[in-house]
Every structure is written in structure tokens, then in C-alpha cells.
Protein backbone atom coordinates (compact mmCIF):
# COMPACT_ATOMS: atom_id res chain seq x y z
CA UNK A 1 0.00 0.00 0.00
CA UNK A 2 1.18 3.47 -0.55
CA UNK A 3 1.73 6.04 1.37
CA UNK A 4 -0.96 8.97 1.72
CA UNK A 5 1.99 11.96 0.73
CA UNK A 6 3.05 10.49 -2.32
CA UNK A 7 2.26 11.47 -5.56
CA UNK A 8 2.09 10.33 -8.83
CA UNK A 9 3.53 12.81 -11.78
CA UNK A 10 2.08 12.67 -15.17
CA UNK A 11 4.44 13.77 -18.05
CA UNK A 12 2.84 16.98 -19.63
CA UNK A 13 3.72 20.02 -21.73
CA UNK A 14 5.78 21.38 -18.96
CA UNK A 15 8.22 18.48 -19.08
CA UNK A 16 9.67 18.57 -22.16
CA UNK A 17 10.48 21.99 -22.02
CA UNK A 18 12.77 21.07 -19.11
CA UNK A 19 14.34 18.70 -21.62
CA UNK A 20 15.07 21.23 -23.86
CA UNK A 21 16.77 22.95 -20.86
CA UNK A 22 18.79 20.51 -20.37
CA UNK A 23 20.49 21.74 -23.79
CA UNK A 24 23.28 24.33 -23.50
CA UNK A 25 26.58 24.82 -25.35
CA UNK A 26 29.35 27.40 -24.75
CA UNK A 27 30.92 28.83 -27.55
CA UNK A 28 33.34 31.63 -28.14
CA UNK A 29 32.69 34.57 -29.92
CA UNK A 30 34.08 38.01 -29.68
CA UNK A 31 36.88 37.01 -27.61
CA UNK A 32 34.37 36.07 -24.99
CA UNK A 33 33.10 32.70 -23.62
CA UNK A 34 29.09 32.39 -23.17
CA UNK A 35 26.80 29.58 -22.08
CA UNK A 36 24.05 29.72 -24.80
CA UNK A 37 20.94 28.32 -24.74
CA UNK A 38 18.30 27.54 -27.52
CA UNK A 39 15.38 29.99 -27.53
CA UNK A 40 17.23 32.77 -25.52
CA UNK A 41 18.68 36.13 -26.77
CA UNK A 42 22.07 37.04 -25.92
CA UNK A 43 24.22 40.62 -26.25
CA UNK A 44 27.47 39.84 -28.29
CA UNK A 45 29.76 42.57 -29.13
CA UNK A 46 28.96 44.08 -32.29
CA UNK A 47 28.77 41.73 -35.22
CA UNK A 48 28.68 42.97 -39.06
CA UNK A 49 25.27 41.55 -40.51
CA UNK A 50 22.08 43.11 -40.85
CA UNK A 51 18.84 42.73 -38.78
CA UNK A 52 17.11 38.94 -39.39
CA UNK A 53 20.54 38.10 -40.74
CA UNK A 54 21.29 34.35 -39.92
CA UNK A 55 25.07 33.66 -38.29
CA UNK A 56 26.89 30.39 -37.73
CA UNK A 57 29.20 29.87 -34.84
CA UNK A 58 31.80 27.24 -35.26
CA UNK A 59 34.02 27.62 -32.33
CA UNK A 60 32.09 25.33 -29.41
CA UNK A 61 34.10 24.06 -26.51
CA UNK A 62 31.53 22.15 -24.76
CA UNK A 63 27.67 21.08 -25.60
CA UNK A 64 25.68 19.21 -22.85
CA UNK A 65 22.51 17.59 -24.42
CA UNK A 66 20.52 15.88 -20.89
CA UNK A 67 23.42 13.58 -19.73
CA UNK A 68 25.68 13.65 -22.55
CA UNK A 69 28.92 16.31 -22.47
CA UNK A 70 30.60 16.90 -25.23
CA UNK A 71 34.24 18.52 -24.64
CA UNK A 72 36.26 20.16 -27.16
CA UNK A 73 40.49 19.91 -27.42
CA UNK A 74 39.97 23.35 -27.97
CA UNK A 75 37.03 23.11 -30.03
CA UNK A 76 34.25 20.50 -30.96
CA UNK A 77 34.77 19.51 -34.95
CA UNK A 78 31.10 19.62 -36.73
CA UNK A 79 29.21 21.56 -33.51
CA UNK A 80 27.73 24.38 -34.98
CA UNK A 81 25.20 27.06 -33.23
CA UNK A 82 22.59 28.76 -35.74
CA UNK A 83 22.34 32.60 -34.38
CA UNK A 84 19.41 35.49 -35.87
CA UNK A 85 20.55 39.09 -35.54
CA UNK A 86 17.32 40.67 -33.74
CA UNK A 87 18.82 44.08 -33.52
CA UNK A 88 21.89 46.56 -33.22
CA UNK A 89 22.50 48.63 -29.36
CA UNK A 90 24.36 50.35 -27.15
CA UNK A 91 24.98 49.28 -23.94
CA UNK A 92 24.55 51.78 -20.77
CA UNK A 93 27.17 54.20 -20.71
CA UNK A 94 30.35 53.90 -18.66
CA UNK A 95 31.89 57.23 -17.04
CA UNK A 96 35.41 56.76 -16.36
CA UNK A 97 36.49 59.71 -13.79
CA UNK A 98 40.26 59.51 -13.53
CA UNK A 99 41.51 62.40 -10.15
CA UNK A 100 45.17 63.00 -8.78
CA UNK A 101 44.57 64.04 -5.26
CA UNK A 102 46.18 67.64 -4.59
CA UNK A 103 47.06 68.29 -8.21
CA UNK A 104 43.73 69.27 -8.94
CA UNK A 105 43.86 66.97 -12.20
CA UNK A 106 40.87 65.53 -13.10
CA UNK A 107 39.20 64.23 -16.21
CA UNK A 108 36.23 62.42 -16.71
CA UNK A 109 34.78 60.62 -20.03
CA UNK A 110 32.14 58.37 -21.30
CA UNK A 111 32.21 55.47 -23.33
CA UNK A 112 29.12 53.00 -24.57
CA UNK A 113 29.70 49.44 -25.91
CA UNK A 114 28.07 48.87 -29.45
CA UNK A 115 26.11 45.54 -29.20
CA UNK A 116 24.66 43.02 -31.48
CA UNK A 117 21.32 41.12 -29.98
CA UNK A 118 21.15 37.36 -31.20
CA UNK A 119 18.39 34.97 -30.86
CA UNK A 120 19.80 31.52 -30.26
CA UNK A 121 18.14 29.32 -33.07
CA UNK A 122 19.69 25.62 -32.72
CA UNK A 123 22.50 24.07 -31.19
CA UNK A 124 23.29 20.81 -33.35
CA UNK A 125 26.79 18.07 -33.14
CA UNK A 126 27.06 16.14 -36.51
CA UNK A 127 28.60 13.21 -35.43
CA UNK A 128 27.22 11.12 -38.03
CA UNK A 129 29.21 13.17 -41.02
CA UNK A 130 32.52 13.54 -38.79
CA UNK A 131 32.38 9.60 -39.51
CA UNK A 132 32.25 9.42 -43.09
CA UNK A 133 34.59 12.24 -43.40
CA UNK A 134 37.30 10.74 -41.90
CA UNK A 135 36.58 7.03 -43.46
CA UNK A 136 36.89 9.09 -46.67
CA UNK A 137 40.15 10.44 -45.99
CA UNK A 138 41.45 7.04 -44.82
CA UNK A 139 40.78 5.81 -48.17
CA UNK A 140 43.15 6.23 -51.26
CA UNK A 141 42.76 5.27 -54.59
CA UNK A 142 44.68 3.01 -56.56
């Protein structure tokens, strides 16, 4: 017999969106590292391609699909993430105040990061063409 505080769960809707949590890759771009995430928009420094403009990022170090972690040596070969420009920003501006105590030297100026706002669109490993790439190299003709 069970006990009365147990419950049963019932897979729903809600579920496999946690699966496709469980999804994340971190790539390299713009001299930065980021942990990207399907579905999710991310600020990247700016990036020359127009608005709905599709990108490709090729440098992944890691992907982690539920249990399964993929680790570059530095990068994964055939990991690509599919990117959508949304739009082109600033970021919040910066004041840099630089005083010399008893001097009476100071200066102060501004500065605002241009940013590029991309939509995360897939995150796919082709394992199954890293395969018959390399069988293809192996072979030579006679």
C-alpha cells in the first residue's frame, strides 16, 4: 500500500520543455566565452550583418545535451550554433572619472559598448558526417 503523501507525476507540456533545458553549449565569440541556450537572446559585441541576418558559430568548446557532455580539445569539430541578428544597441554608458589628489587633475569621459542582440536558433553536433569524413580520408585510390 502506498503512502498517503506520495504522488504520482504525469508527463505533460511542462516536461519537455525542461528537456530542452537541459540543452546548453558554450561557444566563443568576440573574444568572450558564453553559455548559450536555444530559444534565448544574448548581447554579443557588435557583429557585421544586418537585422534577421542568420550567423553560424563554429568555435564550441563544450555542448551538454541531458546527460551527454561533449568537450572540445579546444574546439568540438562539426558543432555548430545557428544565431538570428534581432537588432543593433548600445549598452549603458560607462563614465570613467580619472583624479590626482592635490594636483587638482581631473578628467572624466564616457564610453558606450556597441552591441549586437542574437536569438539563439539551434545548437546541433554532426557526429554522423565527422564519420564518413574521416573514413573518406582514410581511403586512397589506386
Amino acid at each position: 500500500m502506498r503512502p498517503k503523501n506520495m504522488t504520482t507525476t504525469k508527463k505533460t507540456s511542462s516536461d519537455k520543455s525542461s528537456q530542452e533545458d537541459n540543452l546548453f553549449a558554450i561557444a566563443e565569440a568576440s573574444g568572450k566565452q558564453f553559455l548559450l541556450k536555444v530559444n534565448r537572446y544574448y548581447d554579443l559585441d557588435r557583429i557585421n550583418a544586418k537585422e534577421k541576418e542568420k550567423i553560424i558559430l563554429d568555435k564550441i568548446l563544450l555542448i551538454q545535451n541531458k546527460d551527454d557532455i561533449t568537450v572540445g580539445k579546444p574546439y568540438i569539430q562539426d558543432a555548430k550554433i545557428e544565431l538570428e541578428v534581432i537588432s543593433h544597441r548600445r549598452d549603458r554608458k560607462i563614465i570613467v572619472y580619472k583624479m590626482r589628489p592635490k594636483k587638482k587633475t581631473r578628467r572624466k569621459s564616457g564610453h558606450r559598448q556597441e552591441l549586437t542582440r542574437v536569438m539563439v536558433k539551434s545548437i546541433t553536433v554532426n557526429k554522423a558526417a565527422s564519420k564518413t569524413a574521416s573514413s573518406k580520408t582514410t581511403k586512397s585510390p589506386k
